[in-house]
C-alpha atoms as a PDB file:
ATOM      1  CA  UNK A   1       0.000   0.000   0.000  1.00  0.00           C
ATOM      2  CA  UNK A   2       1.433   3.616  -1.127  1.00  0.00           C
ATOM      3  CA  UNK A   3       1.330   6.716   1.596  1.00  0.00           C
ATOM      4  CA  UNK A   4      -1.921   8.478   0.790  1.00  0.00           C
ATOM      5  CA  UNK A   5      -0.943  11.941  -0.919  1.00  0.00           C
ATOM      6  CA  UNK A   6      -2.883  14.632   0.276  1.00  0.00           C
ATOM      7  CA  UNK A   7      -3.148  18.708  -1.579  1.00  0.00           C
ATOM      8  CA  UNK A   8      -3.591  19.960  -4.578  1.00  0.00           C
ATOM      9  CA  UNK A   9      -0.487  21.795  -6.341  1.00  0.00           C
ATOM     10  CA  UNK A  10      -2.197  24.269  -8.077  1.00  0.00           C
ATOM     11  CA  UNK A  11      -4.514  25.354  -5.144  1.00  0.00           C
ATOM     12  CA  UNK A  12      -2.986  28.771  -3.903  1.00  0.00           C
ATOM     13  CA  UNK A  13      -3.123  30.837  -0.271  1.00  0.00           C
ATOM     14  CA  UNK A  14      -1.747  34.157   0.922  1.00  0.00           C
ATOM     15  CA  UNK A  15       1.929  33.813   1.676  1.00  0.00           C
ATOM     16  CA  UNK A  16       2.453  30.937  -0.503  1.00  0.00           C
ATOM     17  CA  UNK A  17       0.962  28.066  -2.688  1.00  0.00           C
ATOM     18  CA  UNK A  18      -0.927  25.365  -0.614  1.00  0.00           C
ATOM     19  CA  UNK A  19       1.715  22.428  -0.230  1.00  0.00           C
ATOM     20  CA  UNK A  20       1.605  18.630  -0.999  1.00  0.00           C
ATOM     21  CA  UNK A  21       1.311  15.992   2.235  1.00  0.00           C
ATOM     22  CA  UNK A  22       2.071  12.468   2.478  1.00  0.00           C
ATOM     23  CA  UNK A  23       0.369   9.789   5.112  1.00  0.00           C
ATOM     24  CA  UNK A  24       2.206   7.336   6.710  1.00  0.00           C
ATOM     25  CA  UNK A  25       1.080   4.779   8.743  1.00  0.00           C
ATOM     26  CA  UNK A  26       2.753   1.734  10.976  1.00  0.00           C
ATOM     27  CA  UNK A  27       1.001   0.062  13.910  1.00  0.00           C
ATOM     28  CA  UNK A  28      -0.604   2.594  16.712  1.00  0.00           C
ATOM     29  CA  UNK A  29       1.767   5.496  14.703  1.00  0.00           C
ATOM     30  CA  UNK A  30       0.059   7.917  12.267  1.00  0.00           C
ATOM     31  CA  UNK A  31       2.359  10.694  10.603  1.00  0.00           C
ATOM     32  CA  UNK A  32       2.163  13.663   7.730  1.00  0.00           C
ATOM     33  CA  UNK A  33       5.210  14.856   5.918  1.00  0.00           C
ATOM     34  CA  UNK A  34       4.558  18.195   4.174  1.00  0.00           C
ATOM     35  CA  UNK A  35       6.151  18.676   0.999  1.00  0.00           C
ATOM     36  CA  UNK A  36       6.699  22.033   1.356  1.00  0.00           C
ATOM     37  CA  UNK A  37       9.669  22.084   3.406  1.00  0.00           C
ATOM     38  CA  UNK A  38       9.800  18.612   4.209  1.00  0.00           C
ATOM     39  CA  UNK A  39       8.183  19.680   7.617  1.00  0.00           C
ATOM     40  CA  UNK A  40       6.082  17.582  10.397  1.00  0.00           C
ATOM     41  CA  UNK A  41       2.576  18.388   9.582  1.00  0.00           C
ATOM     42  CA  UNK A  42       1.485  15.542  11.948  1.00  0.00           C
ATOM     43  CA  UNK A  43       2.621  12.721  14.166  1.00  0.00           C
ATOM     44  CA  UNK A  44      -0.144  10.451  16.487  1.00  0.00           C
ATOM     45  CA  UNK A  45      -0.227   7.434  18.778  1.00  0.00           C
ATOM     46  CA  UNK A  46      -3.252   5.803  19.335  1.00  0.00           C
ATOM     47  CA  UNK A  47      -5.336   8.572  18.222  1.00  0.00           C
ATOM     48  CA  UNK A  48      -3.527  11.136  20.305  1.00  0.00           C
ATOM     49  CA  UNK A  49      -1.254  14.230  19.004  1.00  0.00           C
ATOM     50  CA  UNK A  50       2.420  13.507  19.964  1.00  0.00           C
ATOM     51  CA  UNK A  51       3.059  17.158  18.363  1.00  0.00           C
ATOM     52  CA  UNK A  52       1.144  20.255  17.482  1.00  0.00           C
ATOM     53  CA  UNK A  53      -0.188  19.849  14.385  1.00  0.00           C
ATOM     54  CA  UNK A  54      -0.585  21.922  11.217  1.00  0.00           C
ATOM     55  CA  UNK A  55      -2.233  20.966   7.029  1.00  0.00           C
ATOM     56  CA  UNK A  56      -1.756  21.687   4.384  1.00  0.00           C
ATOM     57  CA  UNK A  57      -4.574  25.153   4.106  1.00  0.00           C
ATOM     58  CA  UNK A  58      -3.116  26.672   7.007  1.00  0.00           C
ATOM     59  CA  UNK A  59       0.519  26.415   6.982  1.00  0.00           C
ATOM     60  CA  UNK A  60       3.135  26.304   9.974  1.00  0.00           C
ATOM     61  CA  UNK A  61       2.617  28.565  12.968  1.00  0.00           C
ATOM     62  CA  UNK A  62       5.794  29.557  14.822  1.00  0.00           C
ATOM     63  CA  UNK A  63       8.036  26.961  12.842  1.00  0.00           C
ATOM     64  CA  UNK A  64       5.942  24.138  14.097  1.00  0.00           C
ATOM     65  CA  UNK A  65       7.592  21.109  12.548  1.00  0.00           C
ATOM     66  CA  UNK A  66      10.143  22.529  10.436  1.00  0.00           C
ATOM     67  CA  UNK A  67      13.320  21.363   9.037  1.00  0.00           C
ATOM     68  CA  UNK A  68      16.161  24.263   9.743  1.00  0.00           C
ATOM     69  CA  UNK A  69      18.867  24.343   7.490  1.00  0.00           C
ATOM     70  CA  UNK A  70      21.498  25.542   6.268  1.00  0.00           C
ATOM     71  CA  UNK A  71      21.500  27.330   9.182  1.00  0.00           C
ATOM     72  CA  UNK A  72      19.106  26.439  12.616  1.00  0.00           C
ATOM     73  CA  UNK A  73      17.731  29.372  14.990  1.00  0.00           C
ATOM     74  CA  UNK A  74      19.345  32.547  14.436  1.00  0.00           C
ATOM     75  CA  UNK A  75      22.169  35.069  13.171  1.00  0.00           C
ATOM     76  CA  UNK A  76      22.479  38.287  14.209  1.00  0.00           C
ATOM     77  CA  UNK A  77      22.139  41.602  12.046  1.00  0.00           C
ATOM     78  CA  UNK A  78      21.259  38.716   9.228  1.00  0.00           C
ATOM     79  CA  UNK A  79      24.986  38.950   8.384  1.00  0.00           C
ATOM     80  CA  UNK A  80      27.823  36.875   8.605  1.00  0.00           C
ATOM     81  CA  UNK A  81      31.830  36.598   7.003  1.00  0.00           C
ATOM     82  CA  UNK A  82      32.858  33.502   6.035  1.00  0.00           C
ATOM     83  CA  UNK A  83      36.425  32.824   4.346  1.00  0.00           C
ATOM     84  CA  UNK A  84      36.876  36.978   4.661  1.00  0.00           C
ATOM     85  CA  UNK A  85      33.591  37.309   2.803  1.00  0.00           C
ATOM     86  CA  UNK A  86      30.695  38.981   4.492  1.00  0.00           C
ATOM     87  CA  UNK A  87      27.255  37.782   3.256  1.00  0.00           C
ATOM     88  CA  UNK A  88      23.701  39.530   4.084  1.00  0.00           C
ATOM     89  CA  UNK A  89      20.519  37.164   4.432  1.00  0.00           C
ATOM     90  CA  UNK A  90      17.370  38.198   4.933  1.00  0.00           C
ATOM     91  CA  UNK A  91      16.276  40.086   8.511  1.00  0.00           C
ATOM     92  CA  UNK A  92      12.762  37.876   8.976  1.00  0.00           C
ATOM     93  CA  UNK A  93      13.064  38.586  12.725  1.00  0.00           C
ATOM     94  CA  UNK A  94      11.334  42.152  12.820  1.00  0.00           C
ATOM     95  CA  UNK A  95      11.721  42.020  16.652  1.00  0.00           C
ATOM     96  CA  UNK A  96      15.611  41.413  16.852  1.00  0.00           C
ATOM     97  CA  UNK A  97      16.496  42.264  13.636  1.00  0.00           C
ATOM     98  CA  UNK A  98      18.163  38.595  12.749  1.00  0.00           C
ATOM     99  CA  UNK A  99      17.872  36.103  10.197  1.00  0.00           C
ATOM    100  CA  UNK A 100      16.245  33.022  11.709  1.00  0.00           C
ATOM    101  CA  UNK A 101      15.915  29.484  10.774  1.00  0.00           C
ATOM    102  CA  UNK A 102      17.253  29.115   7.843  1.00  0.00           C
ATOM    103  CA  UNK A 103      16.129  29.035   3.900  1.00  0.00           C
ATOM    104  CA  UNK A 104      14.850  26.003   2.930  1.00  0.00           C
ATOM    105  CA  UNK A 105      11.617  25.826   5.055  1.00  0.00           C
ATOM    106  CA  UNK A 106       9.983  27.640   2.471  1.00  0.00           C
ATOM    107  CA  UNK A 107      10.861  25.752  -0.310  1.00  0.00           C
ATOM    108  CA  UNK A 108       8.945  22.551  -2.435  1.00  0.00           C
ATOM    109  CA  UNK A 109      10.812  19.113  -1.699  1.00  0.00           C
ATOM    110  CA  UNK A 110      10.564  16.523  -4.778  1.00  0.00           C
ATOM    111  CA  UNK A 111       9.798  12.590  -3.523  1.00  0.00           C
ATOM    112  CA  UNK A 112      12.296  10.214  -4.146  1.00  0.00           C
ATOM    113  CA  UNK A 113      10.723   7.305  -2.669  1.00  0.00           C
ATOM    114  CA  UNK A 114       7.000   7.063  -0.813  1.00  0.00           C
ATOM    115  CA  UNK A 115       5.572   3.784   0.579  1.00  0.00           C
ATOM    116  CA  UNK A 116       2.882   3.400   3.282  1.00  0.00           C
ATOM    117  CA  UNK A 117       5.599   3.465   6.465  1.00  0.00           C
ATOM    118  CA  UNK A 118       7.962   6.289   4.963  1.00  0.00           C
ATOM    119  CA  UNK A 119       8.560   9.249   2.836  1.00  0.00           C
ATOM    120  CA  UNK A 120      12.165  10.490   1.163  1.00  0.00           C
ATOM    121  CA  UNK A 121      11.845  13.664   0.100  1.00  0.00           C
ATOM    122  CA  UNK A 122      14.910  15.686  -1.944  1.00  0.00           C
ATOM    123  CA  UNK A 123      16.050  19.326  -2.343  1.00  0.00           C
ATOM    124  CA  UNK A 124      18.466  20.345  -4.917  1.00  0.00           C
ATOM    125  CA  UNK A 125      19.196  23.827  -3.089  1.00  0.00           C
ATOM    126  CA  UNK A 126      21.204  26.438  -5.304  1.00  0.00           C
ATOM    127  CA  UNK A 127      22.099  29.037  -3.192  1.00  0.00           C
ATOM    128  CA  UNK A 128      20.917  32.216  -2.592  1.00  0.00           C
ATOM    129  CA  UNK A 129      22.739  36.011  -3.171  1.00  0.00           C
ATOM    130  CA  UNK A 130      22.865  35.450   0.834  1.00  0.00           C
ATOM    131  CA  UNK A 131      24.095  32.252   0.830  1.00  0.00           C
ATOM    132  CA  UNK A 132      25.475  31.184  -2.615  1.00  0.00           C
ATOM    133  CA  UNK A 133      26.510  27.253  -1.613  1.00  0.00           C
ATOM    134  CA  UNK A 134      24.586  25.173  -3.524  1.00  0.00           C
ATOM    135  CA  UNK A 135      23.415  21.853  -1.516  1.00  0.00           C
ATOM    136  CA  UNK A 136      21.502  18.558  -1.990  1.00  0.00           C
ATOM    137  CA  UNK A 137      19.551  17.666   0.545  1.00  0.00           C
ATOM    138  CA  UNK A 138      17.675  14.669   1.894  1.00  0.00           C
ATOM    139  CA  UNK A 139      14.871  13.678   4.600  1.00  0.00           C
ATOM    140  CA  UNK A 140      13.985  10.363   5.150  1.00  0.00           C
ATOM    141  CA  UNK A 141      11.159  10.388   7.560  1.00  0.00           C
ATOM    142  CA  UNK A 142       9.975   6.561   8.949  1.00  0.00           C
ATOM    143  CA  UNK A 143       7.572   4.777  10.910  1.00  0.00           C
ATOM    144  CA  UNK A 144       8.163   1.908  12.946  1.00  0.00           C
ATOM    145  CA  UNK A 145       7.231   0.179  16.227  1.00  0.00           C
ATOM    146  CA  UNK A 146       9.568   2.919  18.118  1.00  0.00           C
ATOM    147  CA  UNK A 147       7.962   5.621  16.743  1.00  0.00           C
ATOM    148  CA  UNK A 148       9.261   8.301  13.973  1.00  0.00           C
ATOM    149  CA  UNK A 149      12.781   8.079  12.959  1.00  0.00           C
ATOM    150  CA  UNK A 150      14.053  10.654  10.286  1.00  0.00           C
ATOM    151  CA  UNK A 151      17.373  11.118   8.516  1.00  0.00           C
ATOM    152  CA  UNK A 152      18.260  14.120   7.475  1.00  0.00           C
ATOM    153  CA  UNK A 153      21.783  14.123   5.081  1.00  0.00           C
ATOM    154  CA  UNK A 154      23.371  16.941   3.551  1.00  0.00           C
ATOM    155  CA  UNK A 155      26.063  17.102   0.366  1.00  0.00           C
ATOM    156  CA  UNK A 156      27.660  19.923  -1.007  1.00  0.00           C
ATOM    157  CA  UNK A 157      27.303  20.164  -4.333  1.00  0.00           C
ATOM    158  CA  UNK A 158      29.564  23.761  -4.801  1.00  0.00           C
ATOM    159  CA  UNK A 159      32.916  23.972  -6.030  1.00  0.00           C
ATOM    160  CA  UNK A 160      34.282  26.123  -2.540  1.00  0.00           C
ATOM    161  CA  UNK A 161      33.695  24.914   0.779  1.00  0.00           C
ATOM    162  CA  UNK A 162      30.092  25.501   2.602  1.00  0.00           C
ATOM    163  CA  UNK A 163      28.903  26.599   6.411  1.00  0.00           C
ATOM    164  CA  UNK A 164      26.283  24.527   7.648  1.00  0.00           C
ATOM    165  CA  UNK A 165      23.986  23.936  10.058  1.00  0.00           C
ATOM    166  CA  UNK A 166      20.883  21.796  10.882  1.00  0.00           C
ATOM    167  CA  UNK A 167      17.762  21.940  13.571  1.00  0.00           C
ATOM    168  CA  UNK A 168      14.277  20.403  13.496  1.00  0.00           C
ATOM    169  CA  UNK A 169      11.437  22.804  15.473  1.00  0.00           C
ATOM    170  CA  UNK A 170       8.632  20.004  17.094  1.00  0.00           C
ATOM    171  CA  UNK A 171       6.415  21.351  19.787  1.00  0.00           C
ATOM    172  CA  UNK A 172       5.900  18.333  21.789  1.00  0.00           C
ATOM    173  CA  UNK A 173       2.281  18.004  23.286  1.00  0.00           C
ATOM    174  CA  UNK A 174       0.198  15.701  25.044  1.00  0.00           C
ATOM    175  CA  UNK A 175      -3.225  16.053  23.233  1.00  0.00           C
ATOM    176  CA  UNK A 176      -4.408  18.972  25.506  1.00  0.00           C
ATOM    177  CA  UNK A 177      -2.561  22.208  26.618  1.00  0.00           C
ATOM    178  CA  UNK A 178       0.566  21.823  28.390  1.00  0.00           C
ATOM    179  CA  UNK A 179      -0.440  24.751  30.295  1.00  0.00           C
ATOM    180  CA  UNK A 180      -3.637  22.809  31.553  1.00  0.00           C
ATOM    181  CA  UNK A 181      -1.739  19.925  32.733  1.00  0.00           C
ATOM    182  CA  UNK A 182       0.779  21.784  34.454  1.00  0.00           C
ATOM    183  CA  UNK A 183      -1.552  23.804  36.445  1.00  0.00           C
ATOM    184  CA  UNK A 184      -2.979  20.671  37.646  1.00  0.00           C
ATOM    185  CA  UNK A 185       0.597  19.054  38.576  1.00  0.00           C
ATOM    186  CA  UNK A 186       0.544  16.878  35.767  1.00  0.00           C
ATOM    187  CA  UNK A 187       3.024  17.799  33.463  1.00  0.00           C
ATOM    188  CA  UNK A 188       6.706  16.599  33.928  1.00  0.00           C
ATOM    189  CA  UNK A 189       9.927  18.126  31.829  1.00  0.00           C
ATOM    190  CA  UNK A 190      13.135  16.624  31.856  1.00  0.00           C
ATOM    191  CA  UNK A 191      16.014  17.184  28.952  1.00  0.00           C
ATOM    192  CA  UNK A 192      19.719  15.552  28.771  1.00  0.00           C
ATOM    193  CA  UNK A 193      21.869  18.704  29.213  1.00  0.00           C
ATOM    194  CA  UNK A 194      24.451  19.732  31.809  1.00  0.00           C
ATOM    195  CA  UNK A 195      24.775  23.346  30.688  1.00  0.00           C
ATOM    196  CA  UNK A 196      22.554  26.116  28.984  1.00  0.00           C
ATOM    197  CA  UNK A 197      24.208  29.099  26.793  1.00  0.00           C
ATOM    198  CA  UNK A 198      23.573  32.815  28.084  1.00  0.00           C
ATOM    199  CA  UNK A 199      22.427  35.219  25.689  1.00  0.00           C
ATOM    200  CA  UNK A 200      22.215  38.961  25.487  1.00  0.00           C
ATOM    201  CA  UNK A 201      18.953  40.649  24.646  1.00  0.00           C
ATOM    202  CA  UNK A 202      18.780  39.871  20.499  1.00  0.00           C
ATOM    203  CA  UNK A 203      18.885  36.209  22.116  1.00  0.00           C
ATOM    204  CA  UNK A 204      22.530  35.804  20.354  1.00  0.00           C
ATOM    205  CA  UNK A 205      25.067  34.102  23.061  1.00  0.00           C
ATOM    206  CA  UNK A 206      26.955  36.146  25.014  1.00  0.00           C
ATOM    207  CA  UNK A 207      29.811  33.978  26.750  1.00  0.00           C
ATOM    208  CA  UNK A 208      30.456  30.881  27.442  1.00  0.00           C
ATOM    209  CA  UNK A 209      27.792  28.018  28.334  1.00  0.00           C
ATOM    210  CA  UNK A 210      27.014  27.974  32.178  1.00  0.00           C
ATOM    211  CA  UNK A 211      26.572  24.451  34.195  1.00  0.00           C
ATOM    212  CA  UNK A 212      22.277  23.645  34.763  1.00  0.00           C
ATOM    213  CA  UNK A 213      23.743  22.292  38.050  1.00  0.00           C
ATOM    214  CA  UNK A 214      20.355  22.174  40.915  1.00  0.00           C
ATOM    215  CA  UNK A 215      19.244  25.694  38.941  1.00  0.00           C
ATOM    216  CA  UNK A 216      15.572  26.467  37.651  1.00  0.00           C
ATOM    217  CA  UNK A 217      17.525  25.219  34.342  1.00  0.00           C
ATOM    218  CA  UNK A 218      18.692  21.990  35.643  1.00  0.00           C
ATOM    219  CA  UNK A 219      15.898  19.641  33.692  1.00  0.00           C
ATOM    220  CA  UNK A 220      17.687  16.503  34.780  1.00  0.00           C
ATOM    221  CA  UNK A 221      15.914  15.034  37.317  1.00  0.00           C
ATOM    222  CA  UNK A 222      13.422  12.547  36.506  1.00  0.00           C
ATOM    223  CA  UNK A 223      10.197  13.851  37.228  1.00  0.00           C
ATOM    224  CA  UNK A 224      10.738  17.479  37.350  1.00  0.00           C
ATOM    225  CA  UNK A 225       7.482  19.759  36.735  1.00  0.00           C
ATOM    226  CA  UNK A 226       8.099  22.299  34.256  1.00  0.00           C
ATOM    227  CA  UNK A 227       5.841  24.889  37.013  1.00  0.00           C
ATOM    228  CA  UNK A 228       6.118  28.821  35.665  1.00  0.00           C
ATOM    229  CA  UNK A 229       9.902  28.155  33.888  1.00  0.00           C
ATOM    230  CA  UNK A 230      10.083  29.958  31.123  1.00  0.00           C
ATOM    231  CA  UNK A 231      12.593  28.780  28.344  1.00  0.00           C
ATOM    232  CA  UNK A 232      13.656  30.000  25.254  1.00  0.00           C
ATOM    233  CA  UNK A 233      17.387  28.568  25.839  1.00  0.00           C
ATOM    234  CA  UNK A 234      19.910  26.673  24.042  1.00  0.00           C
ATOM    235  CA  UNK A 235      21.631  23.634  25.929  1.00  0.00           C
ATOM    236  CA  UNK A 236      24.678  21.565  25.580  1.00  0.00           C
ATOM    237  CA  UNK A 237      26.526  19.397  27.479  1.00  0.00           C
ATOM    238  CA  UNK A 238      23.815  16.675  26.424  1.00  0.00           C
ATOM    239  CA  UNK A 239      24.204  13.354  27.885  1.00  0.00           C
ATOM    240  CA  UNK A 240      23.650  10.262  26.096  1.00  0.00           C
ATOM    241  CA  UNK A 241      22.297   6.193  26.583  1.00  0.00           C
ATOM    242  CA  UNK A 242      24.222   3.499  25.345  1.00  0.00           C
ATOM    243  CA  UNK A 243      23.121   3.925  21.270  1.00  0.00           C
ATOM    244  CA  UNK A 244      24.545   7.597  21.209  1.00  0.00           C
ATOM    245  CA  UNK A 245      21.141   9.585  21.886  1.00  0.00           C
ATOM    246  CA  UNK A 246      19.990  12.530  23.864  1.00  0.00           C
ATOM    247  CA  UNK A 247      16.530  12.551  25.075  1.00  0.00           C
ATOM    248  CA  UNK A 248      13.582  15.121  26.070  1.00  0.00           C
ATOM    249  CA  UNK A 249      11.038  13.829  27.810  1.00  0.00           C
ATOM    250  CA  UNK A 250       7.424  15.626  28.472  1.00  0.00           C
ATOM    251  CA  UNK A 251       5.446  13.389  30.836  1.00  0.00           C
ATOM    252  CA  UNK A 252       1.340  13.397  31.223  1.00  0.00           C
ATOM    253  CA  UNK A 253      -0.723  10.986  33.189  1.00  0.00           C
ATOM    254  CA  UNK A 254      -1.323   9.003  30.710  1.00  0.00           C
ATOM    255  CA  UNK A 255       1.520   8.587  28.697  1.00  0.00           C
ATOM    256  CA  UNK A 256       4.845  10.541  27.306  1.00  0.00           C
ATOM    257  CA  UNK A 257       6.161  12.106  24.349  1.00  0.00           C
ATOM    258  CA  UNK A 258       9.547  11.748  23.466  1.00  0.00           C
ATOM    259  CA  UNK A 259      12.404  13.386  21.371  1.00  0.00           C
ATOM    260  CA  UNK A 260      15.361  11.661  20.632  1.00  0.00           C
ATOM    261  CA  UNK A 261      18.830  13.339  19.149  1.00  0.00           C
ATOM    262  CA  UNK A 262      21.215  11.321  17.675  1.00  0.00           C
ATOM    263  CA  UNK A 263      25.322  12.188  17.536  1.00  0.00           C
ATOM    264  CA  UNK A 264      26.445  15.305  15.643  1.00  0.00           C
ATOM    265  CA  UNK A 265      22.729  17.237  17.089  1.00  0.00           C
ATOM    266  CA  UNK A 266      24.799  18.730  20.438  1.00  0.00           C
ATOM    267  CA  UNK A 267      22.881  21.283  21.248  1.00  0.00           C
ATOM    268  CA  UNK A 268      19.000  21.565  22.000  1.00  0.00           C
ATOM    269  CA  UNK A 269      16.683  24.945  22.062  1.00  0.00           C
ATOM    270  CA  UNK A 270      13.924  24.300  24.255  1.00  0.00           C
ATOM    271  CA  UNK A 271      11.276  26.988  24.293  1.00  0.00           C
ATOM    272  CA  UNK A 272       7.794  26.930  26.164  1.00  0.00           C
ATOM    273  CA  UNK A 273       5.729  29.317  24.250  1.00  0.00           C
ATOM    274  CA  UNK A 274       5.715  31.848  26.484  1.00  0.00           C
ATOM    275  CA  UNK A 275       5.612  35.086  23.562  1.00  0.00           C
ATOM    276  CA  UNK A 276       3.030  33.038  21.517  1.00  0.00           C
ATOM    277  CA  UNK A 277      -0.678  34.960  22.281  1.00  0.00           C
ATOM    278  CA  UNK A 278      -4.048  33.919  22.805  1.00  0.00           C
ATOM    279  CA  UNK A 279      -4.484  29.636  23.426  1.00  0.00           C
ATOM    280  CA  UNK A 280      -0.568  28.661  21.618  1.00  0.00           C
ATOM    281  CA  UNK A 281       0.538  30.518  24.944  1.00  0.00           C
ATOM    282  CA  UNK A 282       2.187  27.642  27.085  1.00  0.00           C
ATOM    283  CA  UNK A 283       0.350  25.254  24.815  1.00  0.00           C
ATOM    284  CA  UNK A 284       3.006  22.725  24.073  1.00  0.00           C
ATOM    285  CA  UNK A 285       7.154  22.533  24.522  1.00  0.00           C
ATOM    286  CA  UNK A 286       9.242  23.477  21.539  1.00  0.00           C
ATOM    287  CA  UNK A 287      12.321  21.126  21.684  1.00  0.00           C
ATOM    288  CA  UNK A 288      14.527  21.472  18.795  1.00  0.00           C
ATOM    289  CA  UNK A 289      17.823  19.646  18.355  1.00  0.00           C
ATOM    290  CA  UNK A 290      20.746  21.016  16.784  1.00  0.00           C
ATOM    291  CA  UNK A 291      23.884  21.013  15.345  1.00  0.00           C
ATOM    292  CA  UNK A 292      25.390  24.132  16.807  1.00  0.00           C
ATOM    293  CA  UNK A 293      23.776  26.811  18.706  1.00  0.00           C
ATOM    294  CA  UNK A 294      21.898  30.092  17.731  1.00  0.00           C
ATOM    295  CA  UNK A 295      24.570  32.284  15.383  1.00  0.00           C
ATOM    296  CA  UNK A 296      26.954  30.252  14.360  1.00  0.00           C
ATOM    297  CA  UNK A 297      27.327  31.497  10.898  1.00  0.00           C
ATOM    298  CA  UNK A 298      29.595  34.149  13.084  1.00  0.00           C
ATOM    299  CA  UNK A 299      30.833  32.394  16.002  1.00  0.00           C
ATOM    300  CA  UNK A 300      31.269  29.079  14.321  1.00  0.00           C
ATOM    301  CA  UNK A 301      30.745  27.209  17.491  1.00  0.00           C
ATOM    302  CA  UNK A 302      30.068  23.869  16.302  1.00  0.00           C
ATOM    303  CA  UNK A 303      29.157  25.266  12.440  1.00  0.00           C
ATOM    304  CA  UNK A 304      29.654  22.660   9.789  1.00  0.00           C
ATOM    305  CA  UNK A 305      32.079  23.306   7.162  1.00  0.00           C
ATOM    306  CA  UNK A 306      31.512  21.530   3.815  1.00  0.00           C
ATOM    307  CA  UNK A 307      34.176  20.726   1.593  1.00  0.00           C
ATOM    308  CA  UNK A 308      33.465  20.636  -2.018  1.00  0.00           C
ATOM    309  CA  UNK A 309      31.737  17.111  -2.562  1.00  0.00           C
ATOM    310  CA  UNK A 310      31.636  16.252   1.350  1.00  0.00           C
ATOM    311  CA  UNK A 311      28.643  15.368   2.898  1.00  0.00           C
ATOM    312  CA  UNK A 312      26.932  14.258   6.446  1.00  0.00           C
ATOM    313  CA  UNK A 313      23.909  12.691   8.274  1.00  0.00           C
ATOM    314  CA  UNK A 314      21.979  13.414  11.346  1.00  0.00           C
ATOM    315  CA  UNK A 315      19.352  11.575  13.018  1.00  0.00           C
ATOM    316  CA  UNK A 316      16.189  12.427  15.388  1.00  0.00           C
ATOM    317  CA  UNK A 317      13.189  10.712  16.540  1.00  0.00           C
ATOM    318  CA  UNK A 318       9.630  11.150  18.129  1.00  0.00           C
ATOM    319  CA  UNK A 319       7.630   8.282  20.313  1.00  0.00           C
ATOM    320  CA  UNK A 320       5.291   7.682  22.660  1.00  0.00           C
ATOM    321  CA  UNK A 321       5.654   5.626  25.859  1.00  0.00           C
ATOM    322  CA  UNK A 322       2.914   4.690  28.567  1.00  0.00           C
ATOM    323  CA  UNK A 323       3.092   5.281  31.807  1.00  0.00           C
END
């Protein structure tokens, strides 16, 4: 049985044409893969939301389910020099003036291969006047017993060498608002880092990362309510099981939702929706892993660099356990 495709490619909407979807399905696990971006439209376990959903019609809200590349969160001024060049992007952060999540969030991914339990979708990215590296791109997104498991590989396909950096943007929720849950002393929080990175007020890091250690940060402990934290913070330091992976773990009474990050995704933005308005507010946890931390471009802390030809893979995960 083939994924059921979902949209209509000549439908149209303000801000952009309506995208393409594909269904997968395997055992208690229901997901959507947006061709537009390659994004999460959709992931479900036994009926339930595992992440806040968008379609097709109304598009991503706040990055919800996106694919960040080739560069994840933000730079600052929307410029950066690399090799003694300095390039301008785009400044889509009116607030900050920065250049966030990348380019190719925006743009249509072609299907490679579709069956009923995955989806491999392909970008041949050319560059852009702000960043002129031409990539090809790749996200394999597959269901399973253990959930959603998605590989996301990279190649340069320039003749010079390429910066690079990658980040997926889930908002992990339970099937009702986080908020609710926590107000009820429900909700539990707990993340795989030993130290969180400081930033100044554009959000862009200022100094080196700090220790979590026993702090309103420290996300360790098993079983620790997320209460009125607010986080819009980049950690590192991630600790890892016995298969290389970093976990985030939001906890219900019912059941959990997890995020898995595999080697080479060492840092991890968690933010709890504190700035979005009206019922988003506090609705469900953003937890985005990533490859290097918010700027790069400039810093280069933990930035990719792509030789001509060279290419790499990272892996992440969603699931759902019982409790």
């Amino acid at each position: 049985m083939i994924a059921r495709f979902i949209g209509d490619r000549d439908q149209t909407r303000e801000g952009g044409r309506v995208g393409e979807a594909w269904e997968l399905r395997s055992g208690e696990y229901r997901a959507r893969v947006d061709r537009t971006g390659a994004g999460l439209q959709e992931l479900t376990w036994r009926g339930r939301d595992l992440v806040w959903p968008y379609t097709s019609d109304t598009g991503p809200d706040s990055f919800q389910g996106q694919l960040l590349a080739p560069w994840p969160n933000r730079t600052a001024a929307a410029r950066y020099t690399f090799q003694g060049t300095e390039y301008r992007l785009e400044a889509d952060d009116p607030a900050t003036g920065a250049a966030i999540h990348g380019l190719v969030h925006a743009l249509d991914w072609s299907a490679e291969q579709v069956s009923e339990e995955a989806a491999v979708l392909r970008l041949a990215f050319g560059g852009t006047a702000g960043y002129p590296f031409p990539l090809d791109l790749t996200a394999a997104y597959r269901l399973g017993p253990d959930g959603l498991d998605v590989t996301v590989g990279v190649r340069n396909t320039g003749t010079g060498d390429a910066p690079f950096g990658l980040g997926f943007h889930p908002y992990l929720t339970l099937d009702r608002p986080l908020w609710e849950l926590s107000e009820r002393g429900e909700l539990t929080v707990s993340a795989d880092a030993g130290t969180h990175q400081p930033t100044d007020g554009g959000m862009i890091p200022k100094g080196a990362p700090l220790p979590v250690d026993g702090g309103e940060l420290d996300l360790r402990p098993p079983g620790r309510s997320l209460g009125s934290t607010v986080l819009d913070t980049a950690f590192t330091a991630l600790d890892r099981d016995a298969e290389g992976r970093s976990w985030v773990r939001v906890g219900g009474p019912e059941h959990r939702v997890c995020l898995w990050s595999g080697p080479g995704l060492d840092w991890l933005q968690l933010y709890s929706g504190d700035t979005l308005e009206g019922p988003r507010r506090r609705a469900a946890l953003a937890a985005e892993p990533m490859t290097c931390p918010p700027d790069a471009l400039n810093s280069g802390t933990g930035l990719l660099v792509l030789a001509p030809g060279a290419s790499a893979e990272y892996r992440f995960g969603l699931l759902a356990e019982p409790v």
